[in-house]
Protein backbone atom coordinates (compact mmCIF):
# COMPACT_ATOMS: atom_id res chain seq x y z
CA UNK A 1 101.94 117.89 147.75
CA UNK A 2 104.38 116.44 145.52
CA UNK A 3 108.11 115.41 145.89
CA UNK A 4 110.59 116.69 145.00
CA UNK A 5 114.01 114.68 143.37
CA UNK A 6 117.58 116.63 143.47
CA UNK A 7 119.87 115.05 141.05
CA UNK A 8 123.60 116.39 140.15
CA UNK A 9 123.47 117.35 136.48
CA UNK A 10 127.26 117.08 135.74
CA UNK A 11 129.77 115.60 137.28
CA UNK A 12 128.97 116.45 141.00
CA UNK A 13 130.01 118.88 142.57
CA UNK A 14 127.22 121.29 141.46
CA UNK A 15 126.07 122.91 145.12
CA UNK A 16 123.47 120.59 145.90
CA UNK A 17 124.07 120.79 149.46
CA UNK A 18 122.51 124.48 149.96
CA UNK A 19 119.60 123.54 147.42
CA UNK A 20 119.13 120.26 149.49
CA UNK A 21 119.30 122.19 153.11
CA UNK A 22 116.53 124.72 151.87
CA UNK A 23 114.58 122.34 150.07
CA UNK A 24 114.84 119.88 153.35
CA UNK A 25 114.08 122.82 155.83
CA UNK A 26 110.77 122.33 154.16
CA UNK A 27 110.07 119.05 153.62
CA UNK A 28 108.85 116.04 155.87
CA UNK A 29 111.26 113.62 154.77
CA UNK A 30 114.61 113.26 153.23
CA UNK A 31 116.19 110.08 151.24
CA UNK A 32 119.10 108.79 150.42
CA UNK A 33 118.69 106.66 147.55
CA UNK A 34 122.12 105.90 145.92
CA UNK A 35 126.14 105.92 146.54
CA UNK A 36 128.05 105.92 149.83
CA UNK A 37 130.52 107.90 151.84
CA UNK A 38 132.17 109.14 148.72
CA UNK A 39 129.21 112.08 148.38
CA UNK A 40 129.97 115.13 149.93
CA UNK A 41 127.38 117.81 150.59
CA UNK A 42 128.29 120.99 152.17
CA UNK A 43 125.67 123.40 154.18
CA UNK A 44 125.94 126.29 155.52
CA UNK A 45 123.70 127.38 157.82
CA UNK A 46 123.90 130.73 159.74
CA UNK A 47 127.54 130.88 160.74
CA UNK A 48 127.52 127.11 160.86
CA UNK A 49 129.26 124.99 158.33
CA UNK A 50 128.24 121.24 158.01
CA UNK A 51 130.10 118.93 156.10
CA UNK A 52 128.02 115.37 155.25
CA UNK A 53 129.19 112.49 153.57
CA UNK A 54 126.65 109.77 153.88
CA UNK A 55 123.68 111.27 156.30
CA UNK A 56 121.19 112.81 154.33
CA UNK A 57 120.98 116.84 154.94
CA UNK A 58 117.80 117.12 156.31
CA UNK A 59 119.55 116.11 159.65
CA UNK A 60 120.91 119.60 160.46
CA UNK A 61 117.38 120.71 160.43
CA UNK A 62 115.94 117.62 162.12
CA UNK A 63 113.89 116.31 159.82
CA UNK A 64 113.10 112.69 159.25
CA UNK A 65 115.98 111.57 157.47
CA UNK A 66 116.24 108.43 156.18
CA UNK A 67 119.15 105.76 154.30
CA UNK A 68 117.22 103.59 151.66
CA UNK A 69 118.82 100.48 150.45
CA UNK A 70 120.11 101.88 147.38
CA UNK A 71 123.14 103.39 149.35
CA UNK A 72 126.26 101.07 150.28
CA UNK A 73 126.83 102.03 154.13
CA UNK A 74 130.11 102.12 155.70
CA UNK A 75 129.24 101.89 159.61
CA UNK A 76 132.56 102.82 161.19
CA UNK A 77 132.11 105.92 158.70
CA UNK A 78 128.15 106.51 160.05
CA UNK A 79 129.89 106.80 163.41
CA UNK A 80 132.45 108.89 162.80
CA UNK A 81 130.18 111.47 160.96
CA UNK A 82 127.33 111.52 163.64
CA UNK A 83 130.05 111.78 166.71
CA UNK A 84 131.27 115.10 164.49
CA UNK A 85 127.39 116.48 164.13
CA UNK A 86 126.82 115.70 167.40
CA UNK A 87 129.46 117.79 168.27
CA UNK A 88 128.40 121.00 166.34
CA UNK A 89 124.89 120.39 168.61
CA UNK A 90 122.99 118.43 166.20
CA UNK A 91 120.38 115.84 167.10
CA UNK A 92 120.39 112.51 165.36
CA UNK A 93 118.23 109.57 167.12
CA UNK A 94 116.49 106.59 166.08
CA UNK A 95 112.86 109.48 165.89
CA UNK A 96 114.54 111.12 163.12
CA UNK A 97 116.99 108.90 161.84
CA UNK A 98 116.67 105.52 160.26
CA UNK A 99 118.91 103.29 158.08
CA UNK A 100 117.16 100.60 155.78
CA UNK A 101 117.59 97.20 156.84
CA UNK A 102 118.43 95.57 153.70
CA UNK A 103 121.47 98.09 152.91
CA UNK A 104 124.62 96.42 152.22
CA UNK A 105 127.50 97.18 154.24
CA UNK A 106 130.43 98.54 153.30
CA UNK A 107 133.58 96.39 155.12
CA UNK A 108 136.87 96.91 155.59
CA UNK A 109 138.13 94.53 153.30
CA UNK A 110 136.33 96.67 150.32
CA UNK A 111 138.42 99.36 150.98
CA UNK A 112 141.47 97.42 150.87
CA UNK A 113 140.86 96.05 147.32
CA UNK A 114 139.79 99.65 146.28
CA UNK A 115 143.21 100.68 147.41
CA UNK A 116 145.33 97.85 145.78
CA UNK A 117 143.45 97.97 142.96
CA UNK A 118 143.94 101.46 142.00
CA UNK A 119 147.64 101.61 142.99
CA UNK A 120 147.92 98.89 140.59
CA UNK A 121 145.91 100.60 137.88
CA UNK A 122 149.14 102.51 136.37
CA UNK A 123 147.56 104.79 133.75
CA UNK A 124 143.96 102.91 134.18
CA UNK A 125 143.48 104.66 137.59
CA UNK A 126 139.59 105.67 137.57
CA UNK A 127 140.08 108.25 140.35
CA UNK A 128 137.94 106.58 142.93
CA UNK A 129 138.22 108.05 146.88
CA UNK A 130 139.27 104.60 147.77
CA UNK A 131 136.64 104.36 150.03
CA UNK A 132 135.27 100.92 149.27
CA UNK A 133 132.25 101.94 147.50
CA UNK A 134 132.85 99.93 144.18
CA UNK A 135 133.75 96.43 145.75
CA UNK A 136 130.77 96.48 148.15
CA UNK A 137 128.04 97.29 145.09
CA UNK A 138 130.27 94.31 143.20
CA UNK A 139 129.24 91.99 146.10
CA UNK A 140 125.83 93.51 146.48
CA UNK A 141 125.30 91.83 142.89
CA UNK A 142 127.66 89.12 142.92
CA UNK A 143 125.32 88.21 146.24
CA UNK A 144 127.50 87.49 148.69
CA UNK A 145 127.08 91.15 150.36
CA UNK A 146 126.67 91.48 154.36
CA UNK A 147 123.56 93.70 154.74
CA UNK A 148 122.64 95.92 158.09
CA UNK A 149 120.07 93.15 158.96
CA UNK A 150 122.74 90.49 159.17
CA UNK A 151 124.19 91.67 162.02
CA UNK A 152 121.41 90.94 164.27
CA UNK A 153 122.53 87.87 163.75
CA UNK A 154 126.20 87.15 163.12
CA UNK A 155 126.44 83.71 164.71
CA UNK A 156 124.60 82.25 161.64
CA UNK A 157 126.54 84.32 158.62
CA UNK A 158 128.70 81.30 157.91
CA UNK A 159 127.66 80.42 154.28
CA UNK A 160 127.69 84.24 153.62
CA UNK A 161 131.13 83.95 154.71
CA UNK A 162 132.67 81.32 152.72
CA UNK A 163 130.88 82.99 149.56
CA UNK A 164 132.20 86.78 150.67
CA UNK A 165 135.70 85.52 151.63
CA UNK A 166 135.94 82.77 148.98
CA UNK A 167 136.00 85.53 146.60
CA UNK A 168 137.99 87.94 148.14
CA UNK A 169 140.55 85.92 148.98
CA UNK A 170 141.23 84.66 145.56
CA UNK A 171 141.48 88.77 144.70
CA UNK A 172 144.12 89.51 147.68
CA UNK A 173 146.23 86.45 146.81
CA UNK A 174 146.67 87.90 143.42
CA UNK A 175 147.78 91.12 145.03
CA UNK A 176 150.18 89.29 147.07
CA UNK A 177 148.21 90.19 149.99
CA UNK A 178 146.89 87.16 153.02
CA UNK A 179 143.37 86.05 153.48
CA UNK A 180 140.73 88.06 154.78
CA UNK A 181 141.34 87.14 158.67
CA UNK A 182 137.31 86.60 159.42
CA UNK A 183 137.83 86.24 163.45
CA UNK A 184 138.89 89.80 163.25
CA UNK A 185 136.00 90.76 160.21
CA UNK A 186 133.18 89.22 163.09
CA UNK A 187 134.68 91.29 165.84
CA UNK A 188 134.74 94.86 164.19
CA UNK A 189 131.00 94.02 163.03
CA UNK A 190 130.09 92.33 166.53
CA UNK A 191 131.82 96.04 167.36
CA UNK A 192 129.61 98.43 165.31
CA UNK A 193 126.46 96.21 165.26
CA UNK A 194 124.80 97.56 168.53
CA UNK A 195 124.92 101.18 167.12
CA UNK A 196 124.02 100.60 163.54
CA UNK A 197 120.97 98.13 164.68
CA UNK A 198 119.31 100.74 166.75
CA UNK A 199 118.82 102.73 163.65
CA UNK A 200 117.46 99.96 161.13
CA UNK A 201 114.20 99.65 159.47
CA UNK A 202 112.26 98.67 157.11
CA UNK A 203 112.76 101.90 155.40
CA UNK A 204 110.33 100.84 152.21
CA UNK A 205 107.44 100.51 154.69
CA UNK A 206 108.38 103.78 156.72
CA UNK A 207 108.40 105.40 153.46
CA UNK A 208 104.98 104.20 152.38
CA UNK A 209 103.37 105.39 155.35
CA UNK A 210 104.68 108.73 154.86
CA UNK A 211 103.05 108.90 151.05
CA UNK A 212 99.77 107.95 152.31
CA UNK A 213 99.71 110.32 154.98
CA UNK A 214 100.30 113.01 152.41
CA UNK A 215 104.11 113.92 153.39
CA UNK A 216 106.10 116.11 151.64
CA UNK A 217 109.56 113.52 150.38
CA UNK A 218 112.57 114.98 149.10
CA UNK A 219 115.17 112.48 147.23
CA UNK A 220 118.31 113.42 147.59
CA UNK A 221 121.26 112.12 145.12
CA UNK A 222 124.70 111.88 145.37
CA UNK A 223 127.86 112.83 142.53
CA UNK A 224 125.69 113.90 139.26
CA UNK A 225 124.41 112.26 136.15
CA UNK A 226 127.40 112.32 134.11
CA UNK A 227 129.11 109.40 136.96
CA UNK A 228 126.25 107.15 136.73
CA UNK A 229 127.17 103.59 135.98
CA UNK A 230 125.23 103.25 132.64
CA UNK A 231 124.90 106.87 131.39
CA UNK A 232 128.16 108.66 132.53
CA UNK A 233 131.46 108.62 131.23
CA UNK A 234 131.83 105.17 131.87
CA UNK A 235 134.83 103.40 133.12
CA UNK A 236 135.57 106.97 134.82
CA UNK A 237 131.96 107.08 136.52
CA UNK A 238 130.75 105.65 140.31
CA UNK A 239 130.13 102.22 140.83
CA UNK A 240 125.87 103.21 141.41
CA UNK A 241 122.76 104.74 139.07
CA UNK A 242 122.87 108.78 140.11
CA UNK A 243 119.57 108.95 137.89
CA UNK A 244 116.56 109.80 139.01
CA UNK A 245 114.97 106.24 138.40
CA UNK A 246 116.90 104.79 140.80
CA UNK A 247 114.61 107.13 143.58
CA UNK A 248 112.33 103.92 142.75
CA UNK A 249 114.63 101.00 143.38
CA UNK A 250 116.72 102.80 145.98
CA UNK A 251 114.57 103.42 148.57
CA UNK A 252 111.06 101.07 147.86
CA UNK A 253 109.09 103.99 147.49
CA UNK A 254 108.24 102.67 143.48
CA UNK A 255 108.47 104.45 140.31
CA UNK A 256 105.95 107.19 140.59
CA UNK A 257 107.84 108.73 143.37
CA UNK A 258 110.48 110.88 141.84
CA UNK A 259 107.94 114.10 141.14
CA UNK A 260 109.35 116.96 140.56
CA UNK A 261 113.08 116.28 139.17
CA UNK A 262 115.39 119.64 139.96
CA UNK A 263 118.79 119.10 138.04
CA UNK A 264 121.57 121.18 139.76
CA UNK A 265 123.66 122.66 137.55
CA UNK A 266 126.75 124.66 137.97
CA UNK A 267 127.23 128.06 136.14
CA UNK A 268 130.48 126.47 134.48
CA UNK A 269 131.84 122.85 134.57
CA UNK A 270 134.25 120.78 137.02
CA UNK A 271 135.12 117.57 137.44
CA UNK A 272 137.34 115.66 140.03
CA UNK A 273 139.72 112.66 139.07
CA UNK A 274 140.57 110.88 135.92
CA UNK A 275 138.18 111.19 132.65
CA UNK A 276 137.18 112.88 129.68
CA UNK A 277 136.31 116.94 130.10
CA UNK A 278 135.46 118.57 127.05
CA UNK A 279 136.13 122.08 127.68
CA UNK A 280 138.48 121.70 130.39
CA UNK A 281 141.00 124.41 130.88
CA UNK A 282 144.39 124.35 131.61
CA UNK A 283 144.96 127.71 131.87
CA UNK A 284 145.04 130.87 133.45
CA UNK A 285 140.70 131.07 132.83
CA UNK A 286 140.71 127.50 134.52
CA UNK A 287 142.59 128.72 137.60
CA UNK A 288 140.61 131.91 138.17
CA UNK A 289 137.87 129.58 138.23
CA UNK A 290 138.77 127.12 140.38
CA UNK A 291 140.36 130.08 142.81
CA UNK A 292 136.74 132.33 142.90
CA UNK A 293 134.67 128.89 143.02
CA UNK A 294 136.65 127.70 146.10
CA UNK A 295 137.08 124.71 144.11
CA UNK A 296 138.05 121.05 146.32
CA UNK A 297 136.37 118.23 147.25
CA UNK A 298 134.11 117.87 150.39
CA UNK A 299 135.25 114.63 150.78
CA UNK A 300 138.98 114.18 149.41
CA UNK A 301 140.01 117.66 149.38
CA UNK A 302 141.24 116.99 145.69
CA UNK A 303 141.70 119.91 143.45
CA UNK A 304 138.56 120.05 140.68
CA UNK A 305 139.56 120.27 137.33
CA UNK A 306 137.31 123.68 135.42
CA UNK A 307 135.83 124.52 132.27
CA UNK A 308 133.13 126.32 130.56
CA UNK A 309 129.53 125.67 130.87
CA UNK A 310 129.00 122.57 128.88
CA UNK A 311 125.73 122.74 127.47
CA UNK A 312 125.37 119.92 125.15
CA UNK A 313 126.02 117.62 128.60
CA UNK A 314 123.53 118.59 130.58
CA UNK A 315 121.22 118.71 127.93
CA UNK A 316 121.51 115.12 127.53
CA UNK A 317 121.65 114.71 131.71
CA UNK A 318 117.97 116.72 131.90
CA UNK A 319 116.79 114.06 128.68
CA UNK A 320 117.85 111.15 130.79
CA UNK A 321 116.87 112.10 133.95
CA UNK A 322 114.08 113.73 133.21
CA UNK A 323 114.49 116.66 134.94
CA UNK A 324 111.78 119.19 135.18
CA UNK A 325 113.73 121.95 136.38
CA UNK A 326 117.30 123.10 136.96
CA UNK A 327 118.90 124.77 139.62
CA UNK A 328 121.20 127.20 138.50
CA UNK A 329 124.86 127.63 140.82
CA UNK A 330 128.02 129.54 141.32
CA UNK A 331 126.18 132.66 139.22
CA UNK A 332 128.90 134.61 140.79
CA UNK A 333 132.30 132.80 140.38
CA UNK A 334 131.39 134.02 136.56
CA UNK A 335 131.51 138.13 137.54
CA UNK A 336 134.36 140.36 136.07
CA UNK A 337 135.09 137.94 133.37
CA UNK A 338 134.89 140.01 130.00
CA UNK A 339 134.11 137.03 127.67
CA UNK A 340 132.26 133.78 128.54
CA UNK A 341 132.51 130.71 126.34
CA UNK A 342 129.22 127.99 126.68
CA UNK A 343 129.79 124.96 124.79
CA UNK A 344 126.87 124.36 122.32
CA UNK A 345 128.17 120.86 120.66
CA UNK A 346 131.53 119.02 119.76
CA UNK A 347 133.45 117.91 116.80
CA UNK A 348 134.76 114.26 116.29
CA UNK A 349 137.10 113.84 114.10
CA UNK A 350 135.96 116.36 111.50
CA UNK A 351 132.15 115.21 112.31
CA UNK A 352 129.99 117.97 114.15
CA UNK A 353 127.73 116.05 116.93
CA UNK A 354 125.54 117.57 119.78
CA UNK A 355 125.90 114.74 122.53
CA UNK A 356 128.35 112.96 124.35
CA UNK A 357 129.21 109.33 122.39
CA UNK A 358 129.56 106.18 124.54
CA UNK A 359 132.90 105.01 123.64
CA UNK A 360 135.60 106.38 126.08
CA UNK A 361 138.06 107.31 123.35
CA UNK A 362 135.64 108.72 121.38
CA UNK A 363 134.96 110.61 124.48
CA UNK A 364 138.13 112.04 124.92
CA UNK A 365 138.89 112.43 121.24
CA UNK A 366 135.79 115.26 121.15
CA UNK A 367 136.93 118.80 120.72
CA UNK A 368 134.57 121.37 121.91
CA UNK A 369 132.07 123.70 119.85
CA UNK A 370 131.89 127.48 121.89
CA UNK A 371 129.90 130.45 121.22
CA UNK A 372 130.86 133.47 122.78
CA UNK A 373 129.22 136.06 124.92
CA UNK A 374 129.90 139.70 126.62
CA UNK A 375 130.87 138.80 130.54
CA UNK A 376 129.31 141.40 133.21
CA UNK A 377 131.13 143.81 135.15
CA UNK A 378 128.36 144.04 137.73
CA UNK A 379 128.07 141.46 140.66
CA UNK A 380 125.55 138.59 141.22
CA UNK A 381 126.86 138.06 144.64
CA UNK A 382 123.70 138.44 146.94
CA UNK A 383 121.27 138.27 144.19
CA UNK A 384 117.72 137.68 145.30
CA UNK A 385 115.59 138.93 142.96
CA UNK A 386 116.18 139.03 138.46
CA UNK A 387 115.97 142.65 138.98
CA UNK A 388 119.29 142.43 141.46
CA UNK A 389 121.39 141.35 138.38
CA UNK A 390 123.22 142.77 135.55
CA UNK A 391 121.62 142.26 132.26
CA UNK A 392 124.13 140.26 130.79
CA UNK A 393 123.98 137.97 133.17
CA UNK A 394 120.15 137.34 132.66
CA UNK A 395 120.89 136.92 129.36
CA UNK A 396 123.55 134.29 129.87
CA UNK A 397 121.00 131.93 131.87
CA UNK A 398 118.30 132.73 128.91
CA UNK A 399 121.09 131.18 126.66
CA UNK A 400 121.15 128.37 129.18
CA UNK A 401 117.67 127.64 129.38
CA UNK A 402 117.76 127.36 125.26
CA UNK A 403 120.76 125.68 124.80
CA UNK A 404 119.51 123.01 127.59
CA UNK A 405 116.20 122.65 126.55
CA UNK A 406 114.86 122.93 129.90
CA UNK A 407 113.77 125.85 132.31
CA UNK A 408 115.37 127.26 135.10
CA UNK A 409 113.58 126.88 138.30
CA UNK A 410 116.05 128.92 140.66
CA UNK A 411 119.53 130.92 140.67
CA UNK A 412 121.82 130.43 143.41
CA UNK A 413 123.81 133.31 144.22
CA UNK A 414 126.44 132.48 147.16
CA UNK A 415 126.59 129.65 149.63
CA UNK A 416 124.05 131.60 151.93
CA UNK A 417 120.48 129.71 151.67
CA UNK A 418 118.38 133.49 151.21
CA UNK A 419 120.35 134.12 148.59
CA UNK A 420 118.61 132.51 145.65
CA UNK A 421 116.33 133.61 143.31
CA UNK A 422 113.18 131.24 142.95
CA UNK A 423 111.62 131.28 139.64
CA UNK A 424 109.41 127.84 140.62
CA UNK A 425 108.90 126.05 143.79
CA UNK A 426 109.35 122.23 143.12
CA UNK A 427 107.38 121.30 146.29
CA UNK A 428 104.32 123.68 145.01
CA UNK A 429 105.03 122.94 140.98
């Protein structure tokens, strides 16, 4: 059977926690192959709602779920959001839960330079959640990172040490701010190590013997396409690769592993924080929008910023992600409106182009190229079947499908997991 990838093809946010939670209620496996605690996933299950940062969604159903090395873990975090499953009844032991053994840890001293650094930023705020996630990928590469397998042995971290606090240290001075104090740094970890080490792994291997035993793996990504490091809208992106390629380096699986790539897409656009946003509106069409679409962050409860659909976006998302199918969302937050706009291209300083250029202030210099179409009076809400929705609706996610270049596999029609309408089944495609 093949796997299955789900990837965020704008700027998060799309719904990918109901398309994860059906797709997982399925599945064998699910993966975590990128970001940290900054994700935010969002299932609703029955009467149930479970909010998820950094566990992968699969856990609410109990299956295997599993942290791969491409994720920067914050343990203290982990804790926290177990105790709170736990707590709505769910299950999470070392059977179905494992953390990779080579994952870099997120430390408290991360999210104090993520905090002075943006409060420092002035105008050059990127609009992080402070959360550390960006200074613990820094030392990932800068290799001086403490990893999950360290603290089995903490007694012998000294060289790691000097190199970590060596570093930091010079960074805190600058923001008038004393040394890291490691006596306390070896006590929190000597703290959390016990309950983090009961879960680690060798997550590549586990993974492994799961493909040859012909098991079903669904990847699941964190923010969307349009944050990733390289391809996003770069400085104003996350500090990891939210591609699907990175399934490959984030977990150990290797590069044929991805299979079939769903792109979730939301029925119009939203971004949270600082950055470029083509169509954004700041008006009364932008606040309906963000009022029907119930729109704040899992995670930082921050206002999103709305627009219309931008197609020329996630056209180039699905082109570098290679997404085979997309996941249509929030269908109905688009009823009663009499006129929809979907942005087909942009104009740059006179210059008509049909992607998004590199250069930030090119970026924010584009102005937006619409076409219009006839809104629906009908509702969507509920929708299980093409026949259950008004035509003009249909004919908006035809217009989709061309503008994107790139087929619609299902329709998501509220935040219940039956209502969707399933065009093709990534796990039988």
């Amino acid at each position: 059977m093949a796997n299955v990838t789900v990837i965020g093809a704008q700027w998060g946010d799309e719904g990918k926690g109901k398309i994860v939670d059906w797709l997982a209620s399925r599945a064998d496996v699910v993966v975590r192959f990128q970001g940290g605690h900054n994700a935010g996933h969002t299932l609703v299950v029955g009467s149930t709602t479970y909010k998820l940062s950094l566990l992968p969604s699969g856990i609410v159903t109990g299956t295997l779920s599993l942290i791969g090395n491409g994720v920067v873990l914050d343990p203290w975090a982990l804790r926290d959001e177990i105790a709170r499953l736990e707590g709505q009844g769910v299950s999470i032991t070392p059977e179905n839960f494992g953390i990779a053994d080579n994952c870099p840890l997120i430390l408290p001293l991360h999210r104090d330079l993520d905090g002075l650094r943006e409060a420092a930023a002035g105008k050059g705020k990127i609009g992080t959640t402070g959360r550390g996630i960006g200074p613990a990928y820094e030392d990932k590469v800068g290799r001086r990172a403490i990893r999950v397998c360290d603290l089995a042995h903490l007694g012998e971290l000294d060289a790691q040490l000097d190199r970590l606090c060596a570093h930091h240290d010079a960074l805190r001075a600058g923001f008038g701010q004393p040394p890291v104090d490691r006596a306390q740094l070896l006590a929190e970890l000597a703290g959390i190590a016990p309950f983090v080490q009961k879960f680690a792994q060798p997550v590549w291997r586990r993974l492994n013997e799961a493909k040859k035993g012909g098991a079903r793996i669904l990847f699941e990504g964190a923010q969307g396409v349009l944050l990733d490091v390289d391809h996003g809208t770069y400085p104003f992106v996350t500090s990891s690769n939210t591609v699907s390629g990175t399934v490959a380096s984030g977990s150990g699986l290797g590069p044929g592993a991805a299979g079939f790539v769903l792109g979730i897409v939301k029925a119009y656009t939203t971004r949270v924080g600082s950055g470029p946003f083509p169509t954004e509106l700041d008006d009364e069409v932008g606040e309906t929008l963000g009022r029907k679409g119930h729109e704040f962050g899992t995670v930082t409860a921050r206002k999103r910023r709305c627009g219309w659909f931008d197609a020329a976006l996630v056209r180039q998302s699905c082109a570098i992600s290679g997404v085979t199918g997309i996941a249509l969302t929030k269908i109905d937050v688009l009823d009663g409106f009499e006129t929809i706009r979907i942005c087909t291209g942009y104009r740059l300083r006179g210059e008509a182009i049909d992607y998004l250029p590199a250069n930030a202030v090119e970026q924010a210099e584009l102005e937006p190229v619409y076409e219009e179409m006839d809104g629906w009076s009908g509702t969507t809400v509920g929708a299980r079947s093409w026949a259950d929705l008004p035509a003009q609706a249909i004919k908006y996610i035809r217009r989709i499908e061309e503008l994107i270049e790139c087929p619609v596999a299902s329709v998501s029609t509220s935040p219940e997991r039956e209502d969707t309408i399933l065009v093709r089944d990534p796990f039988e495609d």
